[in-house]
Protein backbone atom coordinates (compact mmCIF):
# COMPACT_ATOMS: atom_id res chain seq x y z
CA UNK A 1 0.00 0.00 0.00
CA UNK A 2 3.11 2.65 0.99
CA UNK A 3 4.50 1.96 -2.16
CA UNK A 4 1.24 2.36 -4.16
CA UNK A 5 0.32 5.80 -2.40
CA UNK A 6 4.33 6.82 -3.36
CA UNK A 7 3.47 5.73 -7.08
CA UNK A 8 0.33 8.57 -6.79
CA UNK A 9 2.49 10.84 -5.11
CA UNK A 10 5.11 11.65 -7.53
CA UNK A 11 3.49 12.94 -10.48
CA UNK A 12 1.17 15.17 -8.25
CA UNK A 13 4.21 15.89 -6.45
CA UNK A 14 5.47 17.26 -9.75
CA UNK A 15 2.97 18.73 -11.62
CA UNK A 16 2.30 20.89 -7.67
CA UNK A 17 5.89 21.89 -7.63
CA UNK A 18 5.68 23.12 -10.99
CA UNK A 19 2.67 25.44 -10.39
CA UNK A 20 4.11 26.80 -6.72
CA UNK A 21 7.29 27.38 -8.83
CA UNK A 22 5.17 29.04 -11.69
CA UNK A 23 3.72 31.74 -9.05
CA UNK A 24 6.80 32.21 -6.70
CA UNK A 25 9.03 33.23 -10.25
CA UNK A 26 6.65 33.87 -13.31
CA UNK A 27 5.23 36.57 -12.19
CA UNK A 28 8.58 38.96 -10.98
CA UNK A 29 9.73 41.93 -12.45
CA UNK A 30 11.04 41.60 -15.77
CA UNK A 31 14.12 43.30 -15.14
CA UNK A 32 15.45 40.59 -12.29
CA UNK A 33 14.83 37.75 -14.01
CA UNK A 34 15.65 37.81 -17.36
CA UNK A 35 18.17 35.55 -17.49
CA UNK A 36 16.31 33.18 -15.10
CA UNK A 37 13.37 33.49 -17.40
CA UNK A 38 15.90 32.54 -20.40
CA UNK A 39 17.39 29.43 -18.29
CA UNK A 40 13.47 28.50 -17.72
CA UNK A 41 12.81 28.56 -21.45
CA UNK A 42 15.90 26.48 -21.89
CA UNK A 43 15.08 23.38 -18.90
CA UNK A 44 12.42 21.42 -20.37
CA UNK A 45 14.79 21.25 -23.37
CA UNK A 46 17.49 20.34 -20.55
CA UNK A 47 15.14 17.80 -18.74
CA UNK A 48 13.30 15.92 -21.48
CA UNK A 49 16.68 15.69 -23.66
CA UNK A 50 18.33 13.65 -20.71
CA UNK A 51 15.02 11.76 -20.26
CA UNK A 52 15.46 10.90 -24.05
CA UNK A 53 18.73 9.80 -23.75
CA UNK A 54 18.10 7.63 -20.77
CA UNK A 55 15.30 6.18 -22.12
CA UNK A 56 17.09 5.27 -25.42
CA UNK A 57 20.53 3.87 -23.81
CA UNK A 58 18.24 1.77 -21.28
CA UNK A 59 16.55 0.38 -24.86
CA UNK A 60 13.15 2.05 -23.24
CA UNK A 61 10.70 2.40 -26.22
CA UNK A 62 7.88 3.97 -24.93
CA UNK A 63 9.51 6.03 -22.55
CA UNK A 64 11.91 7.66 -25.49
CA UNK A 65 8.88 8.26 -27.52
CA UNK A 66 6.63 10.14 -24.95
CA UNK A 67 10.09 12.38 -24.05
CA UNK A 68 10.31 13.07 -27.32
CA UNK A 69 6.98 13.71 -28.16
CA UNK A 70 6.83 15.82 -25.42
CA UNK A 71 10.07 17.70 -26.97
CA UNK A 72 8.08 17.99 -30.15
CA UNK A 73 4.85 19.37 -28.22
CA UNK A 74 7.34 21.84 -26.24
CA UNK A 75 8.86 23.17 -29.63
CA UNK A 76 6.35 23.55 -31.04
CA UNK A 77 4.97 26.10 -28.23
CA UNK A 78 7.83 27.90 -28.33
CA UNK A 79 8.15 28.51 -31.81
CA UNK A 80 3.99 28.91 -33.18
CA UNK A 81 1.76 29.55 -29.82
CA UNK A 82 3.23 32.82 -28.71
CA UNK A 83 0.91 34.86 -30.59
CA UNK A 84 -2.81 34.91 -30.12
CA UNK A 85 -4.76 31.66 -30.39
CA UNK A 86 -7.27 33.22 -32.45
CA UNK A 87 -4.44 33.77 -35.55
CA UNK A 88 -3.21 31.98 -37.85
CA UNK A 89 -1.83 29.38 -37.88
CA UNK A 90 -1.78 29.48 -34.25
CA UNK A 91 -5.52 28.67 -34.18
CA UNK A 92 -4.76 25.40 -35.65
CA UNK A 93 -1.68 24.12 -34.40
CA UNK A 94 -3.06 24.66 -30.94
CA UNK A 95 -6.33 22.87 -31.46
CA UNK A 96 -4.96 19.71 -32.59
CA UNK A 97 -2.00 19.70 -29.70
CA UNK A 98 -4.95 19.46 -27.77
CA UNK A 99 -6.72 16.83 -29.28
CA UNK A 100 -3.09 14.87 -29.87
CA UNK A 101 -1.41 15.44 -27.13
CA UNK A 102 -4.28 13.37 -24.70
CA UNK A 103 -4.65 10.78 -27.51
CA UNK A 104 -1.02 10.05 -27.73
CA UNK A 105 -0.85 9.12 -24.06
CA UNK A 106 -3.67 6.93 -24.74
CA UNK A 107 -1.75 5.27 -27.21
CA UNK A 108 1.32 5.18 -25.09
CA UNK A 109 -0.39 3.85 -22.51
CA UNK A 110 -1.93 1.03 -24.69
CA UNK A 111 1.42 -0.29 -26.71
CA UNK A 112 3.25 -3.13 -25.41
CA UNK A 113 6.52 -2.47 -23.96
CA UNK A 114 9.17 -3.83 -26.96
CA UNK A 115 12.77 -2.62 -27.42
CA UNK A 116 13.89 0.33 -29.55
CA UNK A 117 15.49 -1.70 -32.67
CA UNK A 118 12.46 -3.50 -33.00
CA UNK A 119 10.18 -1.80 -35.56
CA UNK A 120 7.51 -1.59 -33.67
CA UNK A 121 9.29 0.27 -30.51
CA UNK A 122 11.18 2.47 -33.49
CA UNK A 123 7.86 3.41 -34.50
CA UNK A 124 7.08 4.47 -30.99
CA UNK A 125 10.06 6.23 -31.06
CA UNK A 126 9.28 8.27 -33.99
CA UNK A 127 5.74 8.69 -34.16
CA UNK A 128 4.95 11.95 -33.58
CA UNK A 129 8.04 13.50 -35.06
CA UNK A 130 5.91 11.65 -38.41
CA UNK A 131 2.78 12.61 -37.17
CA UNK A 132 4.06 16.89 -37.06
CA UNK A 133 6.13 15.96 -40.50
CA UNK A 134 2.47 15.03 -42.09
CA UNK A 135 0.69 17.67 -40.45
CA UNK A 136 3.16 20.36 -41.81
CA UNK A 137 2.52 19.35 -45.05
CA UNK A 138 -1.05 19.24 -45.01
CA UNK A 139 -0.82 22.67 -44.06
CA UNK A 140 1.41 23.99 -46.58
CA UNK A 141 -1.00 22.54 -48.90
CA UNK A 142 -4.36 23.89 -47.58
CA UNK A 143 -3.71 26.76 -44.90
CA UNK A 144 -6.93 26.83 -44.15
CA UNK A 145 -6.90 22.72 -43.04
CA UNK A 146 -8.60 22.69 -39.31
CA UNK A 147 -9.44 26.50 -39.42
CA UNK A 148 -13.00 26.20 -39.03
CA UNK A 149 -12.86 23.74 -36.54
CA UNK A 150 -10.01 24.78 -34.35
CA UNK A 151 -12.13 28.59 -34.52
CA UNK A 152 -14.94 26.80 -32.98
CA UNK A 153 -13.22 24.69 -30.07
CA UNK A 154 -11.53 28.40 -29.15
CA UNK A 155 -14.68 29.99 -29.23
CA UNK A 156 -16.69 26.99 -27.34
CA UNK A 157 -14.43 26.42 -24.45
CA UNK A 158 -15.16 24.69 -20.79
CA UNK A 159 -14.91 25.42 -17.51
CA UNK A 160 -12.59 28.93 -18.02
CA UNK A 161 -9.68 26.95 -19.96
CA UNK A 162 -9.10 26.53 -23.52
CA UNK A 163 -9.87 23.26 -24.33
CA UNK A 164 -12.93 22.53 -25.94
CA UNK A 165 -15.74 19.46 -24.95
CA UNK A 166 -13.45 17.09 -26.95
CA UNK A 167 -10.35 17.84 -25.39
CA UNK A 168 -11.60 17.53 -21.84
CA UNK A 169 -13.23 14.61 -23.04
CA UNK A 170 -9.67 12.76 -23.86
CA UNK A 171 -7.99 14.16 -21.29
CA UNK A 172 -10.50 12.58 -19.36
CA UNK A 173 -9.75 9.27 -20.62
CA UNK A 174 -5.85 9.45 -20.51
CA UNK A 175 -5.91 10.32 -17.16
CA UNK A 176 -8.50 7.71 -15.97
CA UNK A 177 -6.49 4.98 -17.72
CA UNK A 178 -3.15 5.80 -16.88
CA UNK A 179 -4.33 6.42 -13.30
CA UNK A 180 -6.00 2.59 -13.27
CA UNK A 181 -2.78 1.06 -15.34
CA UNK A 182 -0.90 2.62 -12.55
CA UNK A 183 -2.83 1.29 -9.55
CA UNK A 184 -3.21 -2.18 -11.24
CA UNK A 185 -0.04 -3.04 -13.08
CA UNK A 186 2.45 -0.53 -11.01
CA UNK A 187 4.91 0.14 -13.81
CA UNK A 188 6.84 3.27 -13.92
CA UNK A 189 5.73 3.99 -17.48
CA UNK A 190 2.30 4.66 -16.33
CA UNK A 191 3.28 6.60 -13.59
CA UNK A 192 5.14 8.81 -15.78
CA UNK A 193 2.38 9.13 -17.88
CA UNK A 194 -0.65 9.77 -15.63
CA UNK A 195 1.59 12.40 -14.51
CA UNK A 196 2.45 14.34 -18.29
CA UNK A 197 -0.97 13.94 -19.04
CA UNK A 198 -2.05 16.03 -15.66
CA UNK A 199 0.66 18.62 -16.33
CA UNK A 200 -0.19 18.89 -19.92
CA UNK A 201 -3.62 19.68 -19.56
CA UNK A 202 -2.92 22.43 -17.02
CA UNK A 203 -0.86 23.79 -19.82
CA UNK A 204 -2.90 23.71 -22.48
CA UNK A 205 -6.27 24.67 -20.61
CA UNK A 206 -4.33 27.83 -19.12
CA UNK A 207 -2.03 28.42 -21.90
CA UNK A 208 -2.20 32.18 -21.29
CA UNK A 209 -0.18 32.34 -17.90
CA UNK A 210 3.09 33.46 -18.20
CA UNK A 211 5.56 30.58 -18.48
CA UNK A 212 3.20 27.92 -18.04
CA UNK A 213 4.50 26.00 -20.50
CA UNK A 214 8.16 25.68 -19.72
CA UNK A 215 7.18 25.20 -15.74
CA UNK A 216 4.84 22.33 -16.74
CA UNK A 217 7.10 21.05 -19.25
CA UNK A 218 10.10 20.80 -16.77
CA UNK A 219 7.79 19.31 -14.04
CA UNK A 220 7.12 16.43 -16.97
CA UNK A 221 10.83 16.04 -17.55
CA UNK A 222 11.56 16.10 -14.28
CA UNK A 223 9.28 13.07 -13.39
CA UNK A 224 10.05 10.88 -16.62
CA UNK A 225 14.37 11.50 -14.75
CA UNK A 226 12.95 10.48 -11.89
CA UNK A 227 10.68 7.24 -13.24
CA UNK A 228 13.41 6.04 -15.16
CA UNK A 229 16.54 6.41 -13.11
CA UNK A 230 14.22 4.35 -10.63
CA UNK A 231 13.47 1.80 -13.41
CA UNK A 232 17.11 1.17 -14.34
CA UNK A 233 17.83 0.77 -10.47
CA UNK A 234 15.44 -1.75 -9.86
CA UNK A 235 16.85 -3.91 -13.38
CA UNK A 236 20.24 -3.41 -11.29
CA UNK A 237 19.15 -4.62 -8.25
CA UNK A 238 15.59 -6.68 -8.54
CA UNK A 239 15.74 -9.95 -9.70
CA UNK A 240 13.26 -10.31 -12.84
CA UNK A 241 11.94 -13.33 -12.43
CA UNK A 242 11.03 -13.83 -8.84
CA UNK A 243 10.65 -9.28 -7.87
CA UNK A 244 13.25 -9.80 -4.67
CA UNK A 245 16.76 -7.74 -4.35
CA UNK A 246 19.47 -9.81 -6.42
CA UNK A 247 22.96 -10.77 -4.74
CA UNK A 248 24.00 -7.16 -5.88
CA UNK A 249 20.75 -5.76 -3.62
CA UNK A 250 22.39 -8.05 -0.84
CA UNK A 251 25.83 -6.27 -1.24
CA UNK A 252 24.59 -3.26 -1.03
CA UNK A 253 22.14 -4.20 2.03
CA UNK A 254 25.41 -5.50 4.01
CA UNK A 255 27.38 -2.26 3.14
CA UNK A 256 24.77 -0.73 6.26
CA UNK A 257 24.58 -3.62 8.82
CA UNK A 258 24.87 -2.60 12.08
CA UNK A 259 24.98 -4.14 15.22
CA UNK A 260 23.73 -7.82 15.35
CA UNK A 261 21.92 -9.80 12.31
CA UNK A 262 21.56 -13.21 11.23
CA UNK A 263 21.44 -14.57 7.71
CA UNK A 264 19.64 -17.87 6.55
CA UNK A 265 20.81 -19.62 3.12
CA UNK A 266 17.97 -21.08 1.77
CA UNK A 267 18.38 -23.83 -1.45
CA UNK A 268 15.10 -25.66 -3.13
CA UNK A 269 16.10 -29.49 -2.89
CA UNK A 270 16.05 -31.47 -5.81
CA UNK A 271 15.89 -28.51 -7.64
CA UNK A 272 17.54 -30.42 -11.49
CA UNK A 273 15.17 -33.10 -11.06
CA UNK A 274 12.40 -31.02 -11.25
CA UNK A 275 13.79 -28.68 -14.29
CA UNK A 276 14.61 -32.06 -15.78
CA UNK A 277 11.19 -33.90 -15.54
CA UNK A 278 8.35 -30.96 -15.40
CA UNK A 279 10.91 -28.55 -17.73
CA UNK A 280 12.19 -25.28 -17.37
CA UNK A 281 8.95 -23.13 -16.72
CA UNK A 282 7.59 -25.47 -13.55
CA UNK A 283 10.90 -24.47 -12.26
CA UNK A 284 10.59 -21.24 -12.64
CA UNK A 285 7.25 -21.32 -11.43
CA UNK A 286 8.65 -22.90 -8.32
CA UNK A 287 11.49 -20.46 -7.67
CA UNK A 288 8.69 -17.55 -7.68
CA UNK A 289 6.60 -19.83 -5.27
CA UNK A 290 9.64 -19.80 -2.95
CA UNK A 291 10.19 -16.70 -3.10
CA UNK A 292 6.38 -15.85 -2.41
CA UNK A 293 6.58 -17.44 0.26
CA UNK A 294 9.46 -16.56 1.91
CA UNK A 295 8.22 -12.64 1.60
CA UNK A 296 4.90 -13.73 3.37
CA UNK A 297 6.26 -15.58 6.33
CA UNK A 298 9.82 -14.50 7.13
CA UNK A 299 8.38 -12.31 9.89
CA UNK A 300 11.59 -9.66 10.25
CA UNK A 301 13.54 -10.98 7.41
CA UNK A 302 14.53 -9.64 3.56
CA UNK A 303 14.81 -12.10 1.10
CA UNK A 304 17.04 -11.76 -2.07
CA UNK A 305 17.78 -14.33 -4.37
CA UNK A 306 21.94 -15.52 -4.04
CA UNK A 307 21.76 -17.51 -7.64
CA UNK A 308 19.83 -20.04 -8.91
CA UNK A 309 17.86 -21.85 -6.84
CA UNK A 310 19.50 -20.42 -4.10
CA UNK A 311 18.05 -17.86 -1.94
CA UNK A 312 18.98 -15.35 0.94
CA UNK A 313 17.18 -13.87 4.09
CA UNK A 314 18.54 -11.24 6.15
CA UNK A 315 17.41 -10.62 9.51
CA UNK A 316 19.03 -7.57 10.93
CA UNK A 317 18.76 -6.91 14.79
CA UNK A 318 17.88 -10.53 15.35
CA UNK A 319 19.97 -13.56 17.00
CA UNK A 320 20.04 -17.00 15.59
CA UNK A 321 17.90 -17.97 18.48
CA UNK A 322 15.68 -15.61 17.55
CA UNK A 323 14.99 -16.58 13.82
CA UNK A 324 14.57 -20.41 13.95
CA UNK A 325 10.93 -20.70 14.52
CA UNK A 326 10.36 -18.31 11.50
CA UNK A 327 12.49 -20.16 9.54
CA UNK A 328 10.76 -23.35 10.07
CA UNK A 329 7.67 -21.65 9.34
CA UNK A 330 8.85 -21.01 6.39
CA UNK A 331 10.42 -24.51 5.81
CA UNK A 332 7.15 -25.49 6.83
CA UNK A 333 4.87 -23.51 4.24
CA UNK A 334 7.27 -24.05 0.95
CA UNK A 335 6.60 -28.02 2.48
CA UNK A 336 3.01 -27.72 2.41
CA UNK A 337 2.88 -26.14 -0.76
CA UNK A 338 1.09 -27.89 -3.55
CA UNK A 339 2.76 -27.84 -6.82
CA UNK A 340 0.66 -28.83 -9.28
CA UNK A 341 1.26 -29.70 -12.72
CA UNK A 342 -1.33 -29.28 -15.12
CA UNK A 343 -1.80 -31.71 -18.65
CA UNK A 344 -1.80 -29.44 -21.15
CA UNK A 345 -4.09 -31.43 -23.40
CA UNK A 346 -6.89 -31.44 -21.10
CA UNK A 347 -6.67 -28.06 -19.82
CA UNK A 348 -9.70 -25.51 -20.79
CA UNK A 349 -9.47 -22.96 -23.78
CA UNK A 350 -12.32 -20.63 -22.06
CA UNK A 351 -10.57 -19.03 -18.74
CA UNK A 352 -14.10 -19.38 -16.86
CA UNK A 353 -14.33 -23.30 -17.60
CA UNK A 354 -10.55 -23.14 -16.39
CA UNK A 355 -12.38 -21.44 -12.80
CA UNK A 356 -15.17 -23.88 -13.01
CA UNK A 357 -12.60 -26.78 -13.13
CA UNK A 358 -10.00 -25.53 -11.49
CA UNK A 359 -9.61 -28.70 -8.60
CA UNK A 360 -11.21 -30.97 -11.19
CA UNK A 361 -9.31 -30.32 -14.45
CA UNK A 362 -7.10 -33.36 -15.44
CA UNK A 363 -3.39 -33.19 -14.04
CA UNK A 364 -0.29 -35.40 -15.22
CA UNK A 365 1.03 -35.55 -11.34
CA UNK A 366 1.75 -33.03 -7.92
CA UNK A 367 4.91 -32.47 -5.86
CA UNK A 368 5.42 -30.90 -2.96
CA UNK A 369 8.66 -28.16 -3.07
CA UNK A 370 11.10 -28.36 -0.22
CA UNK A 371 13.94 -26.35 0.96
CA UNK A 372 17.12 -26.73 3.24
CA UNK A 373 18.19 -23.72 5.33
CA UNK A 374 21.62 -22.98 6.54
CA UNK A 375 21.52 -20.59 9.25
CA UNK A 376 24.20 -18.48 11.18
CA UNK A 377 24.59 -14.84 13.11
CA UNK A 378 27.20 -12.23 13.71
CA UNK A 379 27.69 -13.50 17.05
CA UNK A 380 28.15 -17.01 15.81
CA UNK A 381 30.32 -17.68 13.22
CA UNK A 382 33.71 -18.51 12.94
CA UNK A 383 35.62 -15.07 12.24
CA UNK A 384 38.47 -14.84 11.15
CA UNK A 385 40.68 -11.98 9.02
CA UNK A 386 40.89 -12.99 5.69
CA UNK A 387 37.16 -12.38 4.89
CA UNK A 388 35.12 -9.20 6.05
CA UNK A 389 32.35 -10.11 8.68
CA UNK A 390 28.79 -10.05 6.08
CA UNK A 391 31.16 -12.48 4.15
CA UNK A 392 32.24 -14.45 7.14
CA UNK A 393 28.72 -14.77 8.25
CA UNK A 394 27.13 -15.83 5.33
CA UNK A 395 29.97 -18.55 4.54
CA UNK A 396 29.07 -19.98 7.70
CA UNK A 397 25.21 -19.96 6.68
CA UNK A 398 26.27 -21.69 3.65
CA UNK A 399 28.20 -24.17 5.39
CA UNK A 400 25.08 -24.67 7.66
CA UNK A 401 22.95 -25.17 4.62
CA UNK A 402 25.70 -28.13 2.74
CA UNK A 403 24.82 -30.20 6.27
CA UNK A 404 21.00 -29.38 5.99
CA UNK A 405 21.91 -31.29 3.02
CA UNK A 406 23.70 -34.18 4.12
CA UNK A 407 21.08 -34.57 6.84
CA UNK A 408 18.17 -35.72 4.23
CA UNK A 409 17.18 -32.38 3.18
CA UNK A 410 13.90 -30.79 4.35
CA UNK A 411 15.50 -29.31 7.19
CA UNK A 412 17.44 -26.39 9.14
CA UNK A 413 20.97 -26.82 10.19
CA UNK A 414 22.54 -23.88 12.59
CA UNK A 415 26.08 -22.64 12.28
């Protein structure tokens, strides 16, 4: 729930800083802040660029094509919408980044995540530098394309902004679907854009505030830095397949021990027969049971996976004494786990047959997964110079864990 609430909070965070920062500097004298107000123009440029780049180098599809259509959308202010709307061809260009702007993060928000020398994440990329190439010709062609219509969304406006019925009515729909792909599937990408498609509507529905744009435009760059340096932390330290800290993660954990802790190594027994008889996806199905479980019942303790089918939990503050009946808890639950392994050929095509028949549906056999646990503490193990004391520690667990081993598995051995 903490982090969820911290998901919501960021792109409100930003889009609020940007309008406090809007009123506290906008709205100065001239004469002080003309070079601020030419750094201002200059930071969304600054912000979205390095979002771009990050994006691109971390092979981010989607995220490099929302930064740079934003970079497109930000241009493109600068350069056509700072005379009045009601000109030409200010009239048009405006009414269709309104219409575009929502319905790209739609779009966005829709694609499938794919890498950026695929063509379908290079299409992502460049979309909407295509989509302003067409639109420029159009209207070197026909000047007069979207005149009529972008003169009556000016002049039929809602709720004291600029945007017209339509507009709102997008907006609307970005923001409700980027706000329940955020709650739902808690990925950074809709994060990021739940919170440009907030910030971009305050810009476009108050476009006539001073500096609005480059404000709400940093705020957007500003969160996309944030989303994605988080991102590329989490691919450094999260293991994929089970969503625990990796041995790196552990590293870094021991780096701020202090005082007493306790570390248990934890290895799935019989872990090759199972790859080698159900196949490669049981196991991995079976390594994110573990881990499941481990998360859910090591009362006190952070699991990370060590390698393979080896995993890792860290009790800090704690004694040996003090972690053995969690750990057979959670010897206990992994044991009482039902593994089941479903025949392929009977299984239902409908999902809600597959509910129907989910304890009766046909099944080629069941195992039960089992672990051995090694065990030691800082207070425990055998120290000695050569290694430094996290390392010490957690050689002893391991030791611990090869006599769990010797001892018929299924069990918990202490240093």
């Amino acid at each position: 729930m903490s982090s969820t609430i911290v998901r919501l909070i960021l792109p409100l965070a930003c889009a609020v800083t940007a309008l406090i920062l809007r009123y506290l500097v906008a709205d100065q004298s001239p004469n002080n802040t003309s070079q601020l107000e030419f750094l201002l123009l200059q930071l969304p440029y600054i912000l979205l660029a390095l979002a771009a780049l990050m994006a691109l180098l971390s092979n981010h599809a989607l995220e490099a094509g929302i930064t740079i259509s934003l970079l497109c959308a930000y241009w493109v202010i600068q350069s056509f919408l700072q005379s009045p709307l009601n000109s030409q061809p200010a009239s048009q260009i405006f009414y269709l980044l309104t219409l575009l702007s929502p319905a790209l993060m739609i779009t966005y928000a829709l694609l499938p995540q794919s890498s950026c020398l695929q063509l379908q994440g290079l299409l992502a990329v460049l979309l909407t530098p295509l989509i302003i190439l067409l639109i420029a010709a159009l209207l070197a062609i026909n000047q007069q394309l979207f005149l009529s219509a972008a003169t009556s969304a000016i002049n039929n406006t809602v709720a004291g902004s600029h945007l017209s019925t339509l507009s709102w009515l997008l907006y609307f729909v970005a923001i409700s679907l980027c706000l329940g792909l955020s709650l739902y599937q808690q990925q950074s990408l809709h994060n990021s854009l739940l919170g440009c498609s907030l910030m971009s509507l305050i810009t476009y529905g108050w476009i006539q505030l001073n500096s609005v744009s480059a404000f709400m435009f940093s705020g957007m760059g500003l969160l996309l830095c944030i989303n994605l340096t988080v991102s590329l932390l989490q691919i450094g330290y999260r293991d994929d397949l089970t969503q625990i800290g990796n041995r790196r993660a552990l590293q870094q954990t021991a780096k701020t021990l202090r005082g007493p802790y306790t570390v248990a190594m934890v290895d799935a027994d019989y872990f090759k027969k199972i790859n080698d008889q159900f196949g490669h996806d049981l196991g991995d199905q079976a390594l994110r049971v573990i881990a499941s479980l481990l998360k859910q019942t090591a009362e006190g303790g952070k699991p990370f996976r060590y390698g393979g089918e080896e995993f890792c939990l860290l009790f800090k503050g704690k004694t040996e004494q003090e972690v053995l009946d969690t750990l057979e808890a959670c010897r206990q639950a992994i044991a009482n786990y039902d593994m089941v392994v479903r025949d392929k050929k009977h299984r239902p095509t409908k999902s809600k047959q597959g509910e129907t028949r989910r304890g009766a549906s046909k099944r080629k056999s069941n195992f039960r997964l089992t672990v051995s646990i090694g065990v030691a503490s800082s207070d425990s193990a055998n120290l000695n110079g050569s290694l430094n004391p996290f390392e010490q520690v957690l050689k002893s667990a391991d030791q611990a864990l090869y006599r769990a081993k010797a001892s018929g598995r299924n069990c918990i051995q202490a240093a």
